[in-house]
Protein backbone atom coordinates (compact mmCIF):
# COMPACT_ATOMS: atom_id res chain seq x y z
CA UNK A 1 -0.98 22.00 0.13
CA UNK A 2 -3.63 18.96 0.80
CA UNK A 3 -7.41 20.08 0.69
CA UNK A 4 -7.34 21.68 4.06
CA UNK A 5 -10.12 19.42 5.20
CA UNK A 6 -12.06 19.52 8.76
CA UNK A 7 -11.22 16.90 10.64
CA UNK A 8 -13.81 15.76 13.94
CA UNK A 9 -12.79 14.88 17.15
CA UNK A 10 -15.16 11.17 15.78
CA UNK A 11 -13.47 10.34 12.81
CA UNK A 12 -10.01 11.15 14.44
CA UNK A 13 -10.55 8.87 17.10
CA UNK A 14 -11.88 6.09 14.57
CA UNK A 15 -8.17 6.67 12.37
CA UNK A 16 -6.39 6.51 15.67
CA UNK A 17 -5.99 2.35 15.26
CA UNK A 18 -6.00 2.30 11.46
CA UNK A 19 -2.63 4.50 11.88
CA UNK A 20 -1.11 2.89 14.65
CA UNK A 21 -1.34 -0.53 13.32
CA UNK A 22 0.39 0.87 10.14
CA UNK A 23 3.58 0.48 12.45
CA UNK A 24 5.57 -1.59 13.68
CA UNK A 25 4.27 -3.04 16.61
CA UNK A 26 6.60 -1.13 19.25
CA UNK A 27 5.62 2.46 17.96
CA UNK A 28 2.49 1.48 20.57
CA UNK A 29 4.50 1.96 23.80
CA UNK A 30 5.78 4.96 21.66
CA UNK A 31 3.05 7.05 20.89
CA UNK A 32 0.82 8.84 23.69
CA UNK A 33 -2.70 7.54 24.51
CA UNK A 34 -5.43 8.76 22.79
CA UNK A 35 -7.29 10.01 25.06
CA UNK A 36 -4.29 12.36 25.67
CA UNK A 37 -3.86 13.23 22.23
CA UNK A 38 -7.61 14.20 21.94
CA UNK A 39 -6.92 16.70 24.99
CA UNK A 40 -4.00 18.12 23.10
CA UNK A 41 -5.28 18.53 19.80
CA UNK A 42 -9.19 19.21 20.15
CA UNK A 43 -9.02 20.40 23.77
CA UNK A 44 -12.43 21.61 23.99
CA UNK A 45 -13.15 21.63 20.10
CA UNK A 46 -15.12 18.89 18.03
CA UNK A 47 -12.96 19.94 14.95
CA UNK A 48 -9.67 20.86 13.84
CA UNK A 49 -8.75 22.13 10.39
CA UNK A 50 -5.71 19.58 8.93
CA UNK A 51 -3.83 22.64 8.58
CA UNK A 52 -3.87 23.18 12.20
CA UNK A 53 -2.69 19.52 12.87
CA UNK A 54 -0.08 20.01 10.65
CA UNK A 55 1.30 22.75 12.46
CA UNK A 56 1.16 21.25 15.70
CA UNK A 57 3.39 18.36 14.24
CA UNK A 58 5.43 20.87 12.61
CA UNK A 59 5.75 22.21 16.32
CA UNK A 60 6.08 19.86 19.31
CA UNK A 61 9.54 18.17 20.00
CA UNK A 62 7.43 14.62 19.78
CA UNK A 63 8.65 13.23 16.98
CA UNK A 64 6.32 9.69 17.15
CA UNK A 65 3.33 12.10 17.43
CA UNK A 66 4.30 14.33 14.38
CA UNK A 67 5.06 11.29 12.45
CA UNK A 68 1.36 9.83 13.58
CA UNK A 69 0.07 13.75 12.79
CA UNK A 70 1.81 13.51 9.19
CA UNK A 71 0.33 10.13 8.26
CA UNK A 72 -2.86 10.57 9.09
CA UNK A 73 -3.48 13.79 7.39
CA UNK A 74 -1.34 12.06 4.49
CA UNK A 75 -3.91 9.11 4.37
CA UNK A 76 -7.16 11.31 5.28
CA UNK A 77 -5.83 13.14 2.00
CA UNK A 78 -5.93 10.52 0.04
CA UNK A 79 -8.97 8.93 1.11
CA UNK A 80 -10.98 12.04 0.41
CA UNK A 81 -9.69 12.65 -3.23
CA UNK A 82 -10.56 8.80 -3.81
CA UNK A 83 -14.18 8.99 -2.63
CA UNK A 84 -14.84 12.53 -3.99
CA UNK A 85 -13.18 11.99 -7.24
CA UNK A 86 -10.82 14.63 -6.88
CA UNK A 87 -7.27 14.85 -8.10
CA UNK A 88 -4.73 13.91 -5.88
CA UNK A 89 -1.90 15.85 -5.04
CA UNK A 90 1.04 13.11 -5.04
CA UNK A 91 3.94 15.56 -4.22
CA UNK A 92 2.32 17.11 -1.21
CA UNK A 93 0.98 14.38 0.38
CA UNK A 94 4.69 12.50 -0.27
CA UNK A 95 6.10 15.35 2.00
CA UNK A 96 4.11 14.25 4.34
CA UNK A 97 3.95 10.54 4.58
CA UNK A 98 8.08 10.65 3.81
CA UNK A 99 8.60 13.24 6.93
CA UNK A 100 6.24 10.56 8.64
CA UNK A 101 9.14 7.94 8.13
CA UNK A 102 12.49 9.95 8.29
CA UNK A 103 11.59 11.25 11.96
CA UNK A 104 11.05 7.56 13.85
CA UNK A 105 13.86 4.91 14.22
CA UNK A 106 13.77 3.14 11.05
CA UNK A 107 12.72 -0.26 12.94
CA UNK A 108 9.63 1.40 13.75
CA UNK A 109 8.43 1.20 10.23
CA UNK A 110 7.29 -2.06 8.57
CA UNK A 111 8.75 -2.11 4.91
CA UNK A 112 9.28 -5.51 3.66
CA UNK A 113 9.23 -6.60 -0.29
CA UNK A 114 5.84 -7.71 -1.63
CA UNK A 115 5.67 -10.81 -4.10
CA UNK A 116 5.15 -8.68 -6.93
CA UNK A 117 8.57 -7.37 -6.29
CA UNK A 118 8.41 -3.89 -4.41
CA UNK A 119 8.76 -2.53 -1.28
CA UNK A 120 5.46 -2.15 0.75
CA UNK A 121 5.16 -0.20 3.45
CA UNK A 122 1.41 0.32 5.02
CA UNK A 123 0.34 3.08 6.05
CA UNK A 124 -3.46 2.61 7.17
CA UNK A 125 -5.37 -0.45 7.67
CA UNK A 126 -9.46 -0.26 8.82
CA UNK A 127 -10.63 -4.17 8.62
CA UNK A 128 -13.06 -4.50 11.09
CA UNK A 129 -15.72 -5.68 8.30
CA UNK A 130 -15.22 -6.37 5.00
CA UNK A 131 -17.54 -3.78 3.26
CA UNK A 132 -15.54 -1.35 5.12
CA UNK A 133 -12.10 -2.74 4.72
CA UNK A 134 -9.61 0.33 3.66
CA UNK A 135 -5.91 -0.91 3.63
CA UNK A 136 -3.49 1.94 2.24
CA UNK A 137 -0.04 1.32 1.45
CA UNK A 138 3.62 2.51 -0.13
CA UNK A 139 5.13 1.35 -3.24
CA UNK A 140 8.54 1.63 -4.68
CA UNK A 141 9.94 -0.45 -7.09
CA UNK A 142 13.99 0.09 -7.54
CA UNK A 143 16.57 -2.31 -9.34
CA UNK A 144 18.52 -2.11 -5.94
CA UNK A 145 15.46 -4.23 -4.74
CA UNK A 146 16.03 -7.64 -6.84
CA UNK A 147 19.18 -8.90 -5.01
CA UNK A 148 16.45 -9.37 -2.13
CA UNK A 149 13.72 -11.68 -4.24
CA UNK A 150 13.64 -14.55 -6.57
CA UNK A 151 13.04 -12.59 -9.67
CA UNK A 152 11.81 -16.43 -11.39
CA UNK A 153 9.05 -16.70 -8.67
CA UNK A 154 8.06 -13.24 -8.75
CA UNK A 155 7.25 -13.14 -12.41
CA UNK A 156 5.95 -16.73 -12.29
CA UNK A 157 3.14 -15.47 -10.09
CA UNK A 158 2.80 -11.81 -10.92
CA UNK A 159 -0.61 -11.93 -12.49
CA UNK A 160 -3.15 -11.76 -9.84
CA UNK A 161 -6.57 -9.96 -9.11
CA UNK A 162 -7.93 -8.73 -5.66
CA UNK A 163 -10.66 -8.74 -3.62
CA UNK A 164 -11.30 -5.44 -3.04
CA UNK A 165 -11.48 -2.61 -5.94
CA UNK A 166 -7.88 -0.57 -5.87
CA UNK A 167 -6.25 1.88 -6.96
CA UNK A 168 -3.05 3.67 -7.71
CA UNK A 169 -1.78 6.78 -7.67
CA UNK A 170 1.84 7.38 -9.47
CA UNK A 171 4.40 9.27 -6.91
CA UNK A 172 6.94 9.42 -9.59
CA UNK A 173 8.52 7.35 -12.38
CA UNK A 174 6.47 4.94 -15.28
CA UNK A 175 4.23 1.97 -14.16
CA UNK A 176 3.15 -0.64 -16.32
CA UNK A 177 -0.27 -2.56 -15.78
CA UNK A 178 -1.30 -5.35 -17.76
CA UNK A 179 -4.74 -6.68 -17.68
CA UNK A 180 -5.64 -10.12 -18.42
CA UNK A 181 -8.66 -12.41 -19.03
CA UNK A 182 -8.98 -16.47 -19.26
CA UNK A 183 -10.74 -19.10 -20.37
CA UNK A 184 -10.64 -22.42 -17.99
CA UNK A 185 -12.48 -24.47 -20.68
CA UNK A 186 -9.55 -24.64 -23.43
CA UNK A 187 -7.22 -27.25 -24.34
CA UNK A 188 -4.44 -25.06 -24.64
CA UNK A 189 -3.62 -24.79 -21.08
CA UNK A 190 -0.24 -23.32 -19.62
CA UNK A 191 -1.14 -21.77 -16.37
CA UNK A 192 -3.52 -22.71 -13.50
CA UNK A 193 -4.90 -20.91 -10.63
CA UNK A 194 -2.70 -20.71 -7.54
CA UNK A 195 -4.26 -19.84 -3.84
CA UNK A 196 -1.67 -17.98 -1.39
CA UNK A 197 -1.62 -19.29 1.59
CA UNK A 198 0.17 -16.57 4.46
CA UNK A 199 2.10 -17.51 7.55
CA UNK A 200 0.52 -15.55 10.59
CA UNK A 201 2.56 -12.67 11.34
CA UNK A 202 3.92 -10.72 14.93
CA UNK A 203 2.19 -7.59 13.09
CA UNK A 204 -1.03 -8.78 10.76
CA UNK A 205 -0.21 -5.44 8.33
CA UNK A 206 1.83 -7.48 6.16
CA UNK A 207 3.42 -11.06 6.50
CA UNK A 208 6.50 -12.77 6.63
CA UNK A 209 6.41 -15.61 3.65
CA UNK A 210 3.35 -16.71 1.69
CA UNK A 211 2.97 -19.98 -0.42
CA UNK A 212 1.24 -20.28 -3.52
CA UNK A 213 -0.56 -23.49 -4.18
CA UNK A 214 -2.35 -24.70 -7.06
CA UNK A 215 -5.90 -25.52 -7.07
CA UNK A 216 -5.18 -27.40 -9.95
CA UNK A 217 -7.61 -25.24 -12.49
CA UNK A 218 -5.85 -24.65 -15.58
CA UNK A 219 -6.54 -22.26 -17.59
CA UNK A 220 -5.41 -20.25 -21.22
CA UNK A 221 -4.75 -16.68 -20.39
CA UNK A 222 -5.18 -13.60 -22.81
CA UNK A 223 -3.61 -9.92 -22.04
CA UNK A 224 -5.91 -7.46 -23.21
CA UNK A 225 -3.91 -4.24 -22.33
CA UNK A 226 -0.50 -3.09 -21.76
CA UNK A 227 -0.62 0.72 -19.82
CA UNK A 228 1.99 2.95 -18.89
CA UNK A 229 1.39 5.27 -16.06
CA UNK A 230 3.30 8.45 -15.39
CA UNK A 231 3.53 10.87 -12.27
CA UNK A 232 -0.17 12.66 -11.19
CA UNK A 233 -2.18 9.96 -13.07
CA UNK A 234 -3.40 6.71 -11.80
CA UNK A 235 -5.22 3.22 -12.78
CA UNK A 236 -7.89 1.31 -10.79
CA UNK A 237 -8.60 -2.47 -11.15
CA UNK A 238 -11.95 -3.82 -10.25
CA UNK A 239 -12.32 -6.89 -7.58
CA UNK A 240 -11.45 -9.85 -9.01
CA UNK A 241 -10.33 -8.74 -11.89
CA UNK A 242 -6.65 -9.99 -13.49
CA UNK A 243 -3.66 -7.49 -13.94
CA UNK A 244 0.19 -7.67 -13.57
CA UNK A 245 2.30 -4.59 -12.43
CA UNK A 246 5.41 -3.24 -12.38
CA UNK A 247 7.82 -0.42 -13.35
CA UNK A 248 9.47 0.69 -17.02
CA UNK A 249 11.48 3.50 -15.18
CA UNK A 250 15.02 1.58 -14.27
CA UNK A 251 17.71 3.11 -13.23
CA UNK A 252 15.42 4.97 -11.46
CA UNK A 253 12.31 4.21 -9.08
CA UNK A 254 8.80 4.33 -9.51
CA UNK A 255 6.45 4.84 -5.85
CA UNK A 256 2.49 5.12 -5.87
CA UNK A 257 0.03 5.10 -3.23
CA UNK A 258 -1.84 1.86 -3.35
CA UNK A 259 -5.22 1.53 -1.51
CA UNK A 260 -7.63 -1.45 -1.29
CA UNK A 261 -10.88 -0.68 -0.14
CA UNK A 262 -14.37 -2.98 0.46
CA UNK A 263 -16.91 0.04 -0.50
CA UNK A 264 -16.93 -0.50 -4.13
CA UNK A 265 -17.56 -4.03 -4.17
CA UNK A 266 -16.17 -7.63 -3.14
CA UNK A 267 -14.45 -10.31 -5.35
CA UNK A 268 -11.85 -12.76 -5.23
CA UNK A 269 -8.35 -12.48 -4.77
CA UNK A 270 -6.22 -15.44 -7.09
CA UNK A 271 -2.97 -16.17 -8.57
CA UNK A 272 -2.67 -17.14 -12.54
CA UNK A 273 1.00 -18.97 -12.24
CA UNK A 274 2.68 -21.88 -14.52
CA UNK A 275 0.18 -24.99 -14.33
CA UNK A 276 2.97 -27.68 -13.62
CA UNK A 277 4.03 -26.10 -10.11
CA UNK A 278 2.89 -27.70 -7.13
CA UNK A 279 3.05 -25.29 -4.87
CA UNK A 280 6.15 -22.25 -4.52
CA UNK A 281 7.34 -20.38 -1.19
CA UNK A 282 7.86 -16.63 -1.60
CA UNK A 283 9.94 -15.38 1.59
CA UNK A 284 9.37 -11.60 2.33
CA UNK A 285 12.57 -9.56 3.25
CA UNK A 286 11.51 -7.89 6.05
CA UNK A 287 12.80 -4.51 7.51
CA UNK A 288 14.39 -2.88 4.60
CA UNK A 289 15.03 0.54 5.57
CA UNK A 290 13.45 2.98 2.93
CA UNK A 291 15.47 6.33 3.63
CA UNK A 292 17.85 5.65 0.57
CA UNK A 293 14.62 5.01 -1.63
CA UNK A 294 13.07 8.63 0.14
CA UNK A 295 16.15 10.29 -0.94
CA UNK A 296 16.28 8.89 -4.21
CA UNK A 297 12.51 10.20 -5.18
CA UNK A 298 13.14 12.59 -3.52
CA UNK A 299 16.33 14.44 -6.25
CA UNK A 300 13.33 12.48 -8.88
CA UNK A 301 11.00 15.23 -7.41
């Protein structure tokens, strides 16, 4: 089980948007009001054990509350190991964000393919500044995935850094991460810096297409690290720092928890792609239903 952490009636009702917006946008008209919830759960109590939460979900015929319940102790999990250094549980907390998908309508979840070439679905997103920005997310990579991307673009502009310090914990399967330096003073150019430019979006969690376009600064690029990552470990990459990911486990999948986060520091988020592109449109296949991937990690687990 998770670190049976307290959770008060304050921070709950500070996750309470985070989660929500981590769905699709008509899980809103689904899920009861807040101010209900916190008459439910807390009654006349400032804190509730997660244990206690979870059995509530476990309990009530609701199934967009459980799946809210599930995700937020899921994330609150996470977020707790990550800022106390402790080691995360991956196969108990994937119980519990996976129930927190199976139980709603499938359109209720955003899951679209990111331009690195997996399948992203969010699961928390605080962004009301910056230095507190926390944006949490899904990731599977599968082979049954390609037939939905350009595979060219997607390793054209793979090597990227972010703004925010992130990091990774392996679900299941091998992940490889590549870091890279460069040197924009060289003759020996092949690649140039590329900004990505995002179409705005019915839900701002993730977006439809995005366009790279380059700023026309080349530069020579060095890989100074290949890692493989395996199930229970993880990797972190500081802000603005250049790495390339993806997964050594075909035929079958690799998933991690990804989260971004503004409290260890702001950088700059860039794409490294091939210097004589203009400018390249990645479209984002929207509203891929997951379950098959769930099931697949699932016999993995």
């Amino acid at each position: 089980m998770p670190h049976n952490q307290i959770i008060n009636i304050t921070d709950f009702c500070d996750s309470y948007n985070p989660i929500v917006k981590s769905y699709a946008t008509g899980f809103l008209s689904k899920i009861i009001a807040l101010d209900d919830i916190k008459t439910l759960l807390f009654n006349d109590f400032s804190t509730k054990p997660t244990k206690e939460l979870i059995d509530f979900a476990d309990e009530t015929s609701d199934n967009y509350f459980s799946s809210f319940i599930y995700r937020l102790v899921g994330v609150k999990e996470i977020i707790f190991c990550r800022e106390n250094k402790k080691q995360l549980d991956t196969n108990e907390v994937w119980k519990l964000i996976s129930k927190s998908i199976r139980i709603i309508p499938a359109e209720l979840t955003i899951s679209s393919i990111g331009s690195q070439g997996f399948l992203s679905i969010p699961l928390y997103k605080q962004d009301a500044s910056l230095i507190n920005f926390d944006f949490i997310r899904l990731h599977i990579w599968d082979d049954s995935l390609e037939e939905y991307m350009d595979l060219k673009k997607c390793k054209d502009f793979s090597i990227h850094s972010h703004t925010f310090f992130t990091k990774s914990w392996i679900i299941t399967g091998k992940v490889q991460n590549d870091r890279y330096e460069y040197e924009t003073d060289s003759g020996d150019t092949t690649h140039s810096f590329f900004e990505v430019q995002y179409n705005k979006s019915l839900n701002e969690v993730n977006q439809h297409t995005s366009k790279a376009v380059n700023k026309n600064i080349n530069a020579r690029l060095f890989k100074t690290s290949e890692e493989t990552h395996f199930a229970k470990g993880y990797y972190e990459i500081e802000p603005s720092k250049l790495h390339q990911s993806g997964h050594v486990n075909s035929p079958n999948s690799s998933a991690t928890f990804f989260s971004f986060t503004g409290k260890d520091g702001l950088g700059e988020s860039f794409v490294i792609g091939p210097k004589d592109i203009v400018e390249s449109e990645i479209n984002r296949k929207m509203n891929i239903s997951p379950i098959y991937l769930l099931d697949k990690i699932d016999t993995q687990l």
